[in-house]
Protein backbone atom coordinates (compact mmCIF):
# COMPACT_ATOMS: atom_id res chain seq x y z
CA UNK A 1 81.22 129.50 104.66
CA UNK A 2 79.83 126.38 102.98
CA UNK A 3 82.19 123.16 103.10
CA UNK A 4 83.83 122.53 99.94
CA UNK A 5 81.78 119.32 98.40
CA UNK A 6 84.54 116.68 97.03
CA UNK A 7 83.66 113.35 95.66
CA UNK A 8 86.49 110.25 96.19
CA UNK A 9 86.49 106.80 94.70
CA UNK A 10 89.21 104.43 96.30
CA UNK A 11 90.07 100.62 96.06
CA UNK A 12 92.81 98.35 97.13
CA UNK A 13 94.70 95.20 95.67
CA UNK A 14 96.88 92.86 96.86
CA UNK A 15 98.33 89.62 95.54
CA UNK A 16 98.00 86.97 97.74
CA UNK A 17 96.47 88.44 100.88
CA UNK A 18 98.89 89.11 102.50
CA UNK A 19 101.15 90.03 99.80
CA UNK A 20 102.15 92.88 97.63
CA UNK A 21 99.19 95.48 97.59
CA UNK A 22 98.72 98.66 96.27
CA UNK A 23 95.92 101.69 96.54
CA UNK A 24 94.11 103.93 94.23
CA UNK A 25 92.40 107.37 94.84
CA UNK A 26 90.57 109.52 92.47
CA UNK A 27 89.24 113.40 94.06
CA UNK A 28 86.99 115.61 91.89
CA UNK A 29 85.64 118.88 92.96
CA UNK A 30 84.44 122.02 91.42
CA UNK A 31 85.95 125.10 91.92
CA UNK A 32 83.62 128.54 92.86
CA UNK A 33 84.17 129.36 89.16
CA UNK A 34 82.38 125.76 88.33
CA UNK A 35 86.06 124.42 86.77
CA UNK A 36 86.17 120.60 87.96
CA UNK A 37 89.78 119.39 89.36
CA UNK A 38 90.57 115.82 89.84
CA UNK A 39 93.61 114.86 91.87
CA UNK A 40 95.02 111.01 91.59
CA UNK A 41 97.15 109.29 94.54
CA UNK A 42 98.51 105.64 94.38
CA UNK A 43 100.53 103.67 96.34
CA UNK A 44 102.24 100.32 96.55
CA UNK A 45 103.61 98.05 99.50
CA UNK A 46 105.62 95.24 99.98
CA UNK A 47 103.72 93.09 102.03
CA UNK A 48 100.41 94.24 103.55
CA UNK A 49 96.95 92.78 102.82
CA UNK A 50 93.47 94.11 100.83
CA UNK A 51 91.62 95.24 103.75
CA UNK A 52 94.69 97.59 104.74
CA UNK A 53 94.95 98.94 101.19
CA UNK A 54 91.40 99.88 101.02
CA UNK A 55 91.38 102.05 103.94
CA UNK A 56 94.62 103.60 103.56
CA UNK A 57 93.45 104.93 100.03
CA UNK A 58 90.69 106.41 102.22
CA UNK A 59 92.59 108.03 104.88
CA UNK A 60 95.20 108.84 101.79
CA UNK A 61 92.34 110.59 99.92
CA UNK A 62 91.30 112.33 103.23
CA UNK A 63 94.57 113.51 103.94
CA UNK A 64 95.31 115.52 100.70
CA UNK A 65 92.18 117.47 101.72
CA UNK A 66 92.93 121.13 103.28
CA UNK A 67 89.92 122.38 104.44
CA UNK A 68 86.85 120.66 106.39
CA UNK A 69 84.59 119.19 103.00
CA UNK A 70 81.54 117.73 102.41
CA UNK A 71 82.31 114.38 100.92
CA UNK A 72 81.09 111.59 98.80
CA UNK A 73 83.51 108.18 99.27
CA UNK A 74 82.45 105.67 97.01
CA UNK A 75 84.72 102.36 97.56
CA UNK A 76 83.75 98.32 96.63
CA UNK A 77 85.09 97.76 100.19
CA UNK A 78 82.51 96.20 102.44
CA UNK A 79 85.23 96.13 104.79
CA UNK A 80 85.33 99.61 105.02
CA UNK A 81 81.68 101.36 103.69
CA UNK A 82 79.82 98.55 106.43
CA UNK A 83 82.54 99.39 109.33
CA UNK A 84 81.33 103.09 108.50
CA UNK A 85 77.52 102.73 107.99
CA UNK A 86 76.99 99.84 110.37
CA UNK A 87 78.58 101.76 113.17
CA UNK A 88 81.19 98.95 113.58
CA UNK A 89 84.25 101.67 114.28
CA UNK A 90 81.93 103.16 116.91
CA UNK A 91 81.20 100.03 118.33
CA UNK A 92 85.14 98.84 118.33
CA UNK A 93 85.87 102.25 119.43
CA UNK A 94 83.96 101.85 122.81
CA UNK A 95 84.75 98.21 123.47
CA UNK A 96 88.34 99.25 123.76
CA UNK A 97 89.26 97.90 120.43
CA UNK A 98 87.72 94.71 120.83
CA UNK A 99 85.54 92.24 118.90
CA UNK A 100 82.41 90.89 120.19
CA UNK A 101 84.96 87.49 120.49
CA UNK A 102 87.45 89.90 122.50
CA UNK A 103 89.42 89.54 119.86
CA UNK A 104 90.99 92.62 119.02
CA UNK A 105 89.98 94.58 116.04
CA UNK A 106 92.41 94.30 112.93
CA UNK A 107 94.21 97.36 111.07
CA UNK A 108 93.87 99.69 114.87
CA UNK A 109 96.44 101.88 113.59
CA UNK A 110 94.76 102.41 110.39
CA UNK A 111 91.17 103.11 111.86
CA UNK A 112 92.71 105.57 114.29
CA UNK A 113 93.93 107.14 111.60
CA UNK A 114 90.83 107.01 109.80
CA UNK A 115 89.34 108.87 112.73
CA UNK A 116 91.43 111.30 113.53
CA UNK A 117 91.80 112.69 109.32
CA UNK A 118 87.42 111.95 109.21
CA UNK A 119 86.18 114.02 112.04
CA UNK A 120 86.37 117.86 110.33
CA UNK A 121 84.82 116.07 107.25
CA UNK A 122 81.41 115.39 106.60
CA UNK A 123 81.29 112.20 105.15
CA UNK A 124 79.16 109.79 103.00
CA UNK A 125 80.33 106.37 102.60
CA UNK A 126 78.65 104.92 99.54
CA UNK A 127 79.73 100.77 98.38
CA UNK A 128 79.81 100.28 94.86
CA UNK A 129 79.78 96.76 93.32
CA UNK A 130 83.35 96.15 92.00
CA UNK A 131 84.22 95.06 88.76
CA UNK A 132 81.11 96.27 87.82
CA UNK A 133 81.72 99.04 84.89
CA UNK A 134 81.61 102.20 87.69
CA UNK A 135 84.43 104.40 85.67
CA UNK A 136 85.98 105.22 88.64
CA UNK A 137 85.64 102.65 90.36
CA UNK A 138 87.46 100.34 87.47
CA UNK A 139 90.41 103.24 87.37
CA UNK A 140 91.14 103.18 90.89
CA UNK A 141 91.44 99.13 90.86
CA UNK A 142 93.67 99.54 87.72
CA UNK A 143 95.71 101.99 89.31
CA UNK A 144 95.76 99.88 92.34
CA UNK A 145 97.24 96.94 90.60
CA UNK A 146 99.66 99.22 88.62
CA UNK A 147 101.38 100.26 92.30
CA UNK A 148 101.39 97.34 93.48
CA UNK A 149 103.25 96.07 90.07
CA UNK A 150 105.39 98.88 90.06
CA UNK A 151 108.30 97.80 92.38
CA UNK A 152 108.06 100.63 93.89
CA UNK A 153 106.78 99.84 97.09
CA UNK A 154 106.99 101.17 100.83
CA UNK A 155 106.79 99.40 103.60
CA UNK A 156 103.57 99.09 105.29
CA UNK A 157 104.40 100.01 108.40
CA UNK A 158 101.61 98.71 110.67
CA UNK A 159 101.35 95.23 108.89
């Protein structure tokens, strides 16, 4: 059976960094009867910082999804589309969570999230210039900003 194709557009805010922050996630996919469904998850947080909010609305999106898909993430993160594509994780991963400083990595619990939700996916990470009139791009930032304005906000656990 062929894996379910989904596309995802994410982004993160905070205010001050750290700060309050908030996430926005936009799915689409089409349905064997070619009807298109869009599903939209937000979040805000007390005190957390931009980096964390862009790849928990990735591993947010990722989580709502029930079967093994074929997807399409588009974020303005370089944070997270370079960590991806650049093989950064992989090389973090093997280096026991460590930077080429021996520092360790920032946001571990987050990435090993990231990894564990990612690996029945197939995914494409794709960076999109932010701010930069992408539709969905632009809605997930504004629904980013409106969780984080919202007052009410969880606690980011692994800040």
């Amino acid at each position: 059976m062929k894996n379910v194709e989904v596309e995802i557009y994410t982004d993160g805010a905070c205010s001050n960094n750290p700060g309050v922050g908030g996430y926005g996630a936009i799915l689409f996919y089409q349905d064997s009867n070619g009807q298109v469904h869009e599903k939209k998850l937000s979040k805000g947080f007390n005190m957390t910082t931009n980096n964390r909010m862009e790849l928990m609305a990735v591993i947010d999106a990722l989580s709502v999804l029930k079967k093994p898909c074929k997807v399409k993430l588009y974020s303005d993160s370089k944070y997270v589309v370079d960590s991806i594509n650049q093989k950064w994780l992989d090389g973090w991963v093997k280096k026991n969570w460590r930077l080429n400083t021996n520092n360790p990595v920032k946001n571990i619990d987050l990435w090993k999230k990231y990894i564990e939700i990612a690996k029945v996916h197939e995914i494409e990470f794709i960076w999109v210039k932010g701010h930069a009139s992408n539709k969905y791009n632009e809605l997930c930032d504004k629904m980013a900003v409106e969780a984080r304005n919202s007052g009410n906000l969880s606690i980011d656990e692994g800040f």
